[in-house]
N, C-alpha and C. Protein backbone atom coordinates (compact mmCIF):
# COMPACT_ATOMS: atom_id res chain seq x y z
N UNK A 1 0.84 -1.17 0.00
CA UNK A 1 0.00 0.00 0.00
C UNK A 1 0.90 1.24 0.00
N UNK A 2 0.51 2.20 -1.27
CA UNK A 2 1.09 3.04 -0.87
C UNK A 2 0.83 4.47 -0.54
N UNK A 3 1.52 5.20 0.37
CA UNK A 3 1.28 6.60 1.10
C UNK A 3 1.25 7.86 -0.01
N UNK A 4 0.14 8.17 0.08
CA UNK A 4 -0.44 9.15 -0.33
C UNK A 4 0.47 10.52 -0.61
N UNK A 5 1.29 11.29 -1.71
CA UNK A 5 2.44 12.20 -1.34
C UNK A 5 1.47 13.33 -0.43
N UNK A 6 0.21 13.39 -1.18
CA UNK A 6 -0.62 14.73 -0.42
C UNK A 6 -0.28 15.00 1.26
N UNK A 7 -1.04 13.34 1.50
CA UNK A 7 -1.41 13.37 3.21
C UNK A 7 0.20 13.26 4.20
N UNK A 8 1.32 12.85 2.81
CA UNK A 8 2.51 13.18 3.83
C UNK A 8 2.69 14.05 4.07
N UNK A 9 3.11 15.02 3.21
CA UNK A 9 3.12 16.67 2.80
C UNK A 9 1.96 17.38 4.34
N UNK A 10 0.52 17.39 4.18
CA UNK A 10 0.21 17.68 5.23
C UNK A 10 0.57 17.46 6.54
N UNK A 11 0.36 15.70 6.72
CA UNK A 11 1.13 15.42 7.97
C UNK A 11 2.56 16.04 8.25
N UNK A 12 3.55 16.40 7.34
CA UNK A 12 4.52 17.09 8.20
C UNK A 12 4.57 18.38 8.39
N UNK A 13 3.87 19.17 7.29
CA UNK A 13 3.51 20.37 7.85
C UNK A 13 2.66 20.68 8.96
N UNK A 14 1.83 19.56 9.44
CA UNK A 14 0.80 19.25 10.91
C UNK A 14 1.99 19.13 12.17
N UNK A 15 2.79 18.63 11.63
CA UNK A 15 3.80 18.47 12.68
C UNK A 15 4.77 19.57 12.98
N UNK A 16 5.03 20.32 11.99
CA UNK A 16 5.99 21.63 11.87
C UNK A 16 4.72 22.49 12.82
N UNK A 17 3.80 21.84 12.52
CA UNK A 17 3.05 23.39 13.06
C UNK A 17 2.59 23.15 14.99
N UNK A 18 2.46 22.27 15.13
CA UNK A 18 2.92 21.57 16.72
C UNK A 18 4.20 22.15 17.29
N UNK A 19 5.06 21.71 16.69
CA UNK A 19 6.32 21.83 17.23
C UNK A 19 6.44 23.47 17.07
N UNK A 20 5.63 24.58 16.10
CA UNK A 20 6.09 26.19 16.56
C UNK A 20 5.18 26.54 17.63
N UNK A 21 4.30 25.53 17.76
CA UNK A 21 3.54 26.29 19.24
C UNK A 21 3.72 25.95 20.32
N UNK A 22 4.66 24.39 20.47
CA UNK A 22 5.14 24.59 21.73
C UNK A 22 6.68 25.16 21.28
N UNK A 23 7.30 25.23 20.89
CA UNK A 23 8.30 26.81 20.52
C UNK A 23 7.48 28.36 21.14
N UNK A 24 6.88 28.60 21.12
CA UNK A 24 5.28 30.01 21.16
C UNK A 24 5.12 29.77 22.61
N UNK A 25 4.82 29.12 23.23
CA UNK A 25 4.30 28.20 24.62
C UNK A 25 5.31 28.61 25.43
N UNK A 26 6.23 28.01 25.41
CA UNK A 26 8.12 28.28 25.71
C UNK A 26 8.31 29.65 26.03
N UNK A 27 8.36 30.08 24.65
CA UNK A 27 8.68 31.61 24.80
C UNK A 27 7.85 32.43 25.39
N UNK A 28 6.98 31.69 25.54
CA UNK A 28 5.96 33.16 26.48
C UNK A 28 6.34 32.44 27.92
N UNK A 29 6.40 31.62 28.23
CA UNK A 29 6.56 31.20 29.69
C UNK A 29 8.12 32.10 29.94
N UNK A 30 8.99 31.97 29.21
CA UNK A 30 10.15 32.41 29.47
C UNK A 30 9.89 34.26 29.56
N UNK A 31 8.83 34.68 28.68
CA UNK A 31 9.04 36.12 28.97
C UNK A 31 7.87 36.39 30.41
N UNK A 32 6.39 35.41 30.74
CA UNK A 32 6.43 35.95 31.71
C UNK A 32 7.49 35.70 33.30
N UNK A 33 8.21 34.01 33.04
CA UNK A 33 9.45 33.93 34.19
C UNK A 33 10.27 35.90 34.75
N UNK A 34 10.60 36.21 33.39
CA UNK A 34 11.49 37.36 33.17
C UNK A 34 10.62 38.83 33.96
N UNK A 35 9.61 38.84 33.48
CA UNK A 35 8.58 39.72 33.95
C UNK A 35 8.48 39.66 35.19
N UNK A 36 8.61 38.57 36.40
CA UNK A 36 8.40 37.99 37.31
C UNK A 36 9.76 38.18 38.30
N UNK A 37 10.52 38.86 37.40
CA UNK A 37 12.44 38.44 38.13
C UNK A 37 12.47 37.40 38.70
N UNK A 38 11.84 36.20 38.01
CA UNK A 38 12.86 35.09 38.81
C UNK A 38 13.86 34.41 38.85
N UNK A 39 14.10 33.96 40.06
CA UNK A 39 15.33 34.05 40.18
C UNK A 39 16.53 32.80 39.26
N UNK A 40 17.59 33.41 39.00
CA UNK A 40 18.47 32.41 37.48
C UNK A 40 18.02 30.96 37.24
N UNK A 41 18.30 30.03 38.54
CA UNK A 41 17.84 28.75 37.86
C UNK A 41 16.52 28.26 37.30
N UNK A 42 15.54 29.09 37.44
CA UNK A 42 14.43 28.90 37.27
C UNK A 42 14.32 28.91 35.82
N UNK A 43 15.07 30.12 35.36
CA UNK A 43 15.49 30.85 33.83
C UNK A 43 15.81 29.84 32.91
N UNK A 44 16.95 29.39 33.63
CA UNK A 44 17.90 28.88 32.71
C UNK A 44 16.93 27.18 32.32
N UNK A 45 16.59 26.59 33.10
CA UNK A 45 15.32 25.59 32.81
C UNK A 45 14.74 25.71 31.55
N UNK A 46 13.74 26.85 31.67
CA UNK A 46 13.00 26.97 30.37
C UNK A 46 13.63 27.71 29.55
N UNK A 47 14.56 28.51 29.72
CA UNK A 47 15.42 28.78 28.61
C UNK A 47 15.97 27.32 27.55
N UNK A 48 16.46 26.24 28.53
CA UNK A 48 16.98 25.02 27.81
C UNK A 48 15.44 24.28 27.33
N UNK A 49 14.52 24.15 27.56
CA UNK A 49 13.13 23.96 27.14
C UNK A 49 13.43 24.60 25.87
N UNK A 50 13.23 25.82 25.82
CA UNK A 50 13.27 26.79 24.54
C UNK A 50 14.08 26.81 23.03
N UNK A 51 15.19 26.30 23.96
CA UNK A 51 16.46 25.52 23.20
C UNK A 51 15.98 24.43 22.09
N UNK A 52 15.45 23.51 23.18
CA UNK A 52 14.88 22.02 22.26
C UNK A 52 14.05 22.01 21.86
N UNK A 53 12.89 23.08 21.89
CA UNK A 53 11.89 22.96 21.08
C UNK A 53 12.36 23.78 19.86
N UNK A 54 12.81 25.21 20.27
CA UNK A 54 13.68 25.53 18.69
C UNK A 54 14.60 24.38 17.65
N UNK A 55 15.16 23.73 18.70
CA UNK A 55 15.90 22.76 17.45
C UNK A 55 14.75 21.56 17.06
N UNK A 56 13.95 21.25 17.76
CA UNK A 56 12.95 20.44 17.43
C UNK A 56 12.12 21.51 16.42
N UNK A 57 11.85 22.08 16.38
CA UNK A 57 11.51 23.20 15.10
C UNK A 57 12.12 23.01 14.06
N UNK A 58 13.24 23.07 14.02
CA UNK A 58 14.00 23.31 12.80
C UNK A 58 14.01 22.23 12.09
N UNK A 59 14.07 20.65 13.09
CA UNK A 59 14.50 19.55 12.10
C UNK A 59 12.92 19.00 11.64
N UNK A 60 11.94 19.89 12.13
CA UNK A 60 10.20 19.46 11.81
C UNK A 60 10.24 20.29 10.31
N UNK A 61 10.94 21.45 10.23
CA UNK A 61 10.69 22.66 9.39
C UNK A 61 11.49 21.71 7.81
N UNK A 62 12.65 20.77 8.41
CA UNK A 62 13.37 20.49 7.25
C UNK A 62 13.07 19.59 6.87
N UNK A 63 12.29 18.61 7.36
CA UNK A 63 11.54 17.13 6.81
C UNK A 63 10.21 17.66 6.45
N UNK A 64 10.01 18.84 6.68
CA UNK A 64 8.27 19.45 5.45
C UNK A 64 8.67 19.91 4.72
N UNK A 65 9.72 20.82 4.61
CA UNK A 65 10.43 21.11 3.31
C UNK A 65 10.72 20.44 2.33
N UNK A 66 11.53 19.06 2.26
CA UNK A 66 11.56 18.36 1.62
C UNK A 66 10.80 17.81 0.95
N UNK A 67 9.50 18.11 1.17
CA UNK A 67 8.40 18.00 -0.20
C UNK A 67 8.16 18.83 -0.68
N UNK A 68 8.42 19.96 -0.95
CA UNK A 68 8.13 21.49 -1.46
C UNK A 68 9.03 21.64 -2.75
N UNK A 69 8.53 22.51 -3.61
CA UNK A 69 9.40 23.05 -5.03
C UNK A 69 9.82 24.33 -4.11
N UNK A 70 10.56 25.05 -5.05
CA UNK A 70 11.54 26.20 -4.94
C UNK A 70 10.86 27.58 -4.34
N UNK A 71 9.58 27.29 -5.17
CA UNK A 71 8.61 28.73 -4.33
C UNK A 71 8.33 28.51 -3.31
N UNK A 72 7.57 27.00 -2.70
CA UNK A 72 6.85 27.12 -1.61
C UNK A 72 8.15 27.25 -0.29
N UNK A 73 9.54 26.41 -0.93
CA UNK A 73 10.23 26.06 -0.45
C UNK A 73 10.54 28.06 0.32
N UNK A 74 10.67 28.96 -0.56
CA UNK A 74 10.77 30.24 -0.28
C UNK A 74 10.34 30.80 1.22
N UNK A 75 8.91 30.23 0.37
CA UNK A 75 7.66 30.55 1.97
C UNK A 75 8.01 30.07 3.33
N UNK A 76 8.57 29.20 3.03
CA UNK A 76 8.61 28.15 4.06
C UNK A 76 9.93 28.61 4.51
N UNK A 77 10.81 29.26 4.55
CA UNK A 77 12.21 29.44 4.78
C UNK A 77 11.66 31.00 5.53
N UNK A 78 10.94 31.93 4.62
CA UNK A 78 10.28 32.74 5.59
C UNK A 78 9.44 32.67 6.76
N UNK A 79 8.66 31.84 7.06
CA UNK A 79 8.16 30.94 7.89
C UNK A 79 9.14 30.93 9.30
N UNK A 80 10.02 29.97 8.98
CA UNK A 80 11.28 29.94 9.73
C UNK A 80 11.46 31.09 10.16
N UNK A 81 12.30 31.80 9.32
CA UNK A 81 12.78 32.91 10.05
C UNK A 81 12.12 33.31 10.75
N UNK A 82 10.86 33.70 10.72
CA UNK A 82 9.73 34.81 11.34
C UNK A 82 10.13 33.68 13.42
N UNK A 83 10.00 32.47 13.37
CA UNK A 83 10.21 31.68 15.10
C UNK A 83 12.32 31.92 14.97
N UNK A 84 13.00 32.17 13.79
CA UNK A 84 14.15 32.42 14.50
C UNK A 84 14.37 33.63 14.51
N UNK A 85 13.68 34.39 14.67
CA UNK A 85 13.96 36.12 14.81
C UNK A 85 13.13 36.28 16.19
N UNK A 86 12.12 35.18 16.47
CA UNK A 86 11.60 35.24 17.86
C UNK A 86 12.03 34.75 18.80
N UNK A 87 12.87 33.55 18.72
CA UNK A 87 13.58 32.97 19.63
C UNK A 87 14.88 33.55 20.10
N UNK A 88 15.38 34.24 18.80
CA UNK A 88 17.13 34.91 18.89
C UNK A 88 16.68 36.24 20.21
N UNK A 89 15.70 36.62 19.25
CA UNK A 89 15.02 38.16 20.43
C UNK A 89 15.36 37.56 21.86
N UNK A 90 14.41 36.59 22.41
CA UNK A 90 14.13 36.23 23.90
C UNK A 90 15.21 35.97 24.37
N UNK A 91 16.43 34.80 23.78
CA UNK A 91 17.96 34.57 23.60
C UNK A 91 18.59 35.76 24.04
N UNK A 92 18.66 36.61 23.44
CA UNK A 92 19.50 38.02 23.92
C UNK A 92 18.74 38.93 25.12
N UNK A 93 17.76 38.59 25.49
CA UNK A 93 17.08 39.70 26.48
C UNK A 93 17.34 38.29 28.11
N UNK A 94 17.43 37.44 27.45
CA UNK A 94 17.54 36.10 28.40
C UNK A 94 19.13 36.11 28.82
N UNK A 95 19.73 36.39 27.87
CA UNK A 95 21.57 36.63 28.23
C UNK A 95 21.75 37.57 28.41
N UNK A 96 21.34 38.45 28.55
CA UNK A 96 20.93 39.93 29.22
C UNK A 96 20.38 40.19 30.66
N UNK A 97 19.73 39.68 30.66
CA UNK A 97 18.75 39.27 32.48
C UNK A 97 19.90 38.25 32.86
N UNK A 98 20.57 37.41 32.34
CA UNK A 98 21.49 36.37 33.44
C UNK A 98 22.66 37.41 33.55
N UNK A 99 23.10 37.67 32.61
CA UNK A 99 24.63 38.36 32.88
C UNK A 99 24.22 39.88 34.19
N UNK A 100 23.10 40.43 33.73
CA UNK A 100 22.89 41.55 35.07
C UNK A 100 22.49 40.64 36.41
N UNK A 101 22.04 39.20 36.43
CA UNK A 101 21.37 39.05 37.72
C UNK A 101 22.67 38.20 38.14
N UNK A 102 23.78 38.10 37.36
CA UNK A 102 25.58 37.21 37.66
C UNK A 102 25.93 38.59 38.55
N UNK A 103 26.30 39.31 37.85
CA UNK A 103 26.75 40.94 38.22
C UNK A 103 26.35 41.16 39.64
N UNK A 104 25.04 41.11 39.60
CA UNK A 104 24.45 41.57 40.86
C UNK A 104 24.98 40.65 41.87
N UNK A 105 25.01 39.18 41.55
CA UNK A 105 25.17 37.78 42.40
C UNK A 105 26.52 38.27 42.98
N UNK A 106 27.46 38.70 42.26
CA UNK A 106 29.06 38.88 41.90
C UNK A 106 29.19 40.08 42.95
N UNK A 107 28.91 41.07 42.69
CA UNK A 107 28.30 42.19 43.70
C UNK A 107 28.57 42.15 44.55
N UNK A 108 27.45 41.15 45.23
CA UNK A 108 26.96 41.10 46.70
C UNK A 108 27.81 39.99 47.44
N UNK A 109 28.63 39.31 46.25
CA UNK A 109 29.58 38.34 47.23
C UNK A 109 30.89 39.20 47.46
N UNK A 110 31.13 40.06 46.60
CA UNK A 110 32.37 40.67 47.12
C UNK A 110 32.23 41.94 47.88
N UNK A 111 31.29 42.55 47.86
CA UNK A 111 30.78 43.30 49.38
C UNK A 111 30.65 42.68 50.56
N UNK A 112 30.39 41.65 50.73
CA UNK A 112 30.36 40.26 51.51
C UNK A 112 31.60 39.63 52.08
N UNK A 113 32.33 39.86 51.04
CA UNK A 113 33.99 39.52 51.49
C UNK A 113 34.45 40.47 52.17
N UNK A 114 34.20 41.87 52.21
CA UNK A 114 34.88 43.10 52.08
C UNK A 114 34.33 43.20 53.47
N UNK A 115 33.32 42.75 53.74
CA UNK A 115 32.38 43.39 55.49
C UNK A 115 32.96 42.07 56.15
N UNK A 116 33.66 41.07 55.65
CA UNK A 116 34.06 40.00 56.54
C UNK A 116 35.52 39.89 56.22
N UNK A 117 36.51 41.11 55.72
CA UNK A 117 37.99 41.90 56.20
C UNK A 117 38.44 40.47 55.19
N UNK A 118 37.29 39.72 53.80
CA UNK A 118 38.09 39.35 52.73
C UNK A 118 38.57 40.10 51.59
N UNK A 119 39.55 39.47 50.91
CA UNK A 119 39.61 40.05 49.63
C UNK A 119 39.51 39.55 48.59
């Protein structure tokens, strides 16, 4: 028996499209965590969540591609970009919130040293 090219073609674009909403899911949990200041390890958790569903994105994005001609193939590369221009965003505001909440950590241990005559 053989598989239908149509219903593959859908089925993996059904699946590309799963895998950008928990990508979507992710990223909003990670921006309200951020909203919330909580505190790094909490971050860094769903940050690595965020991680694997982006790369689980990508390799969903490249096994639906592979049934596509050159135009749709286009669309579909725009597609992409549009979750890696959303994920890179959260990425840099996420390594941004760790490196100020290190700083701060960094801070308060060497004021800490300094009131207990370390250096």
């Amino acid at each position: 028996m053989s598989v239908d090219p149509k219903e593959q073609i859908e089925k993996a674009k059904n699946v590309r499209r799963a895998a950008k909403g928990k990508l979507t899911r992710t990223l909003k949990t990670v921006s309200v965590l951020l909203d919330a200041q909580r505190p790094v390890p909490e971050i860094e958790v769903v940050l690595q969540e965020a991680k694997e569903a982006y790369t689980a994105l990508v390799t969903k994005h490249e096994e639906y591609t592979m049934f596509l001609n050159d135009e749709e193939y286009k669309e579909a590369e725009i597609w992409l970009n549009e979750s890696t221009n959303e994920y890179t965003r959260m990425s840099v505001v996420v390594n941004d919130y760790l490196k100020e909440r290190g700083s701060q950590s960094n801070n308060f241990k060497s004021t800490e040293r300094r009131k207990c005559g370390q250096h």
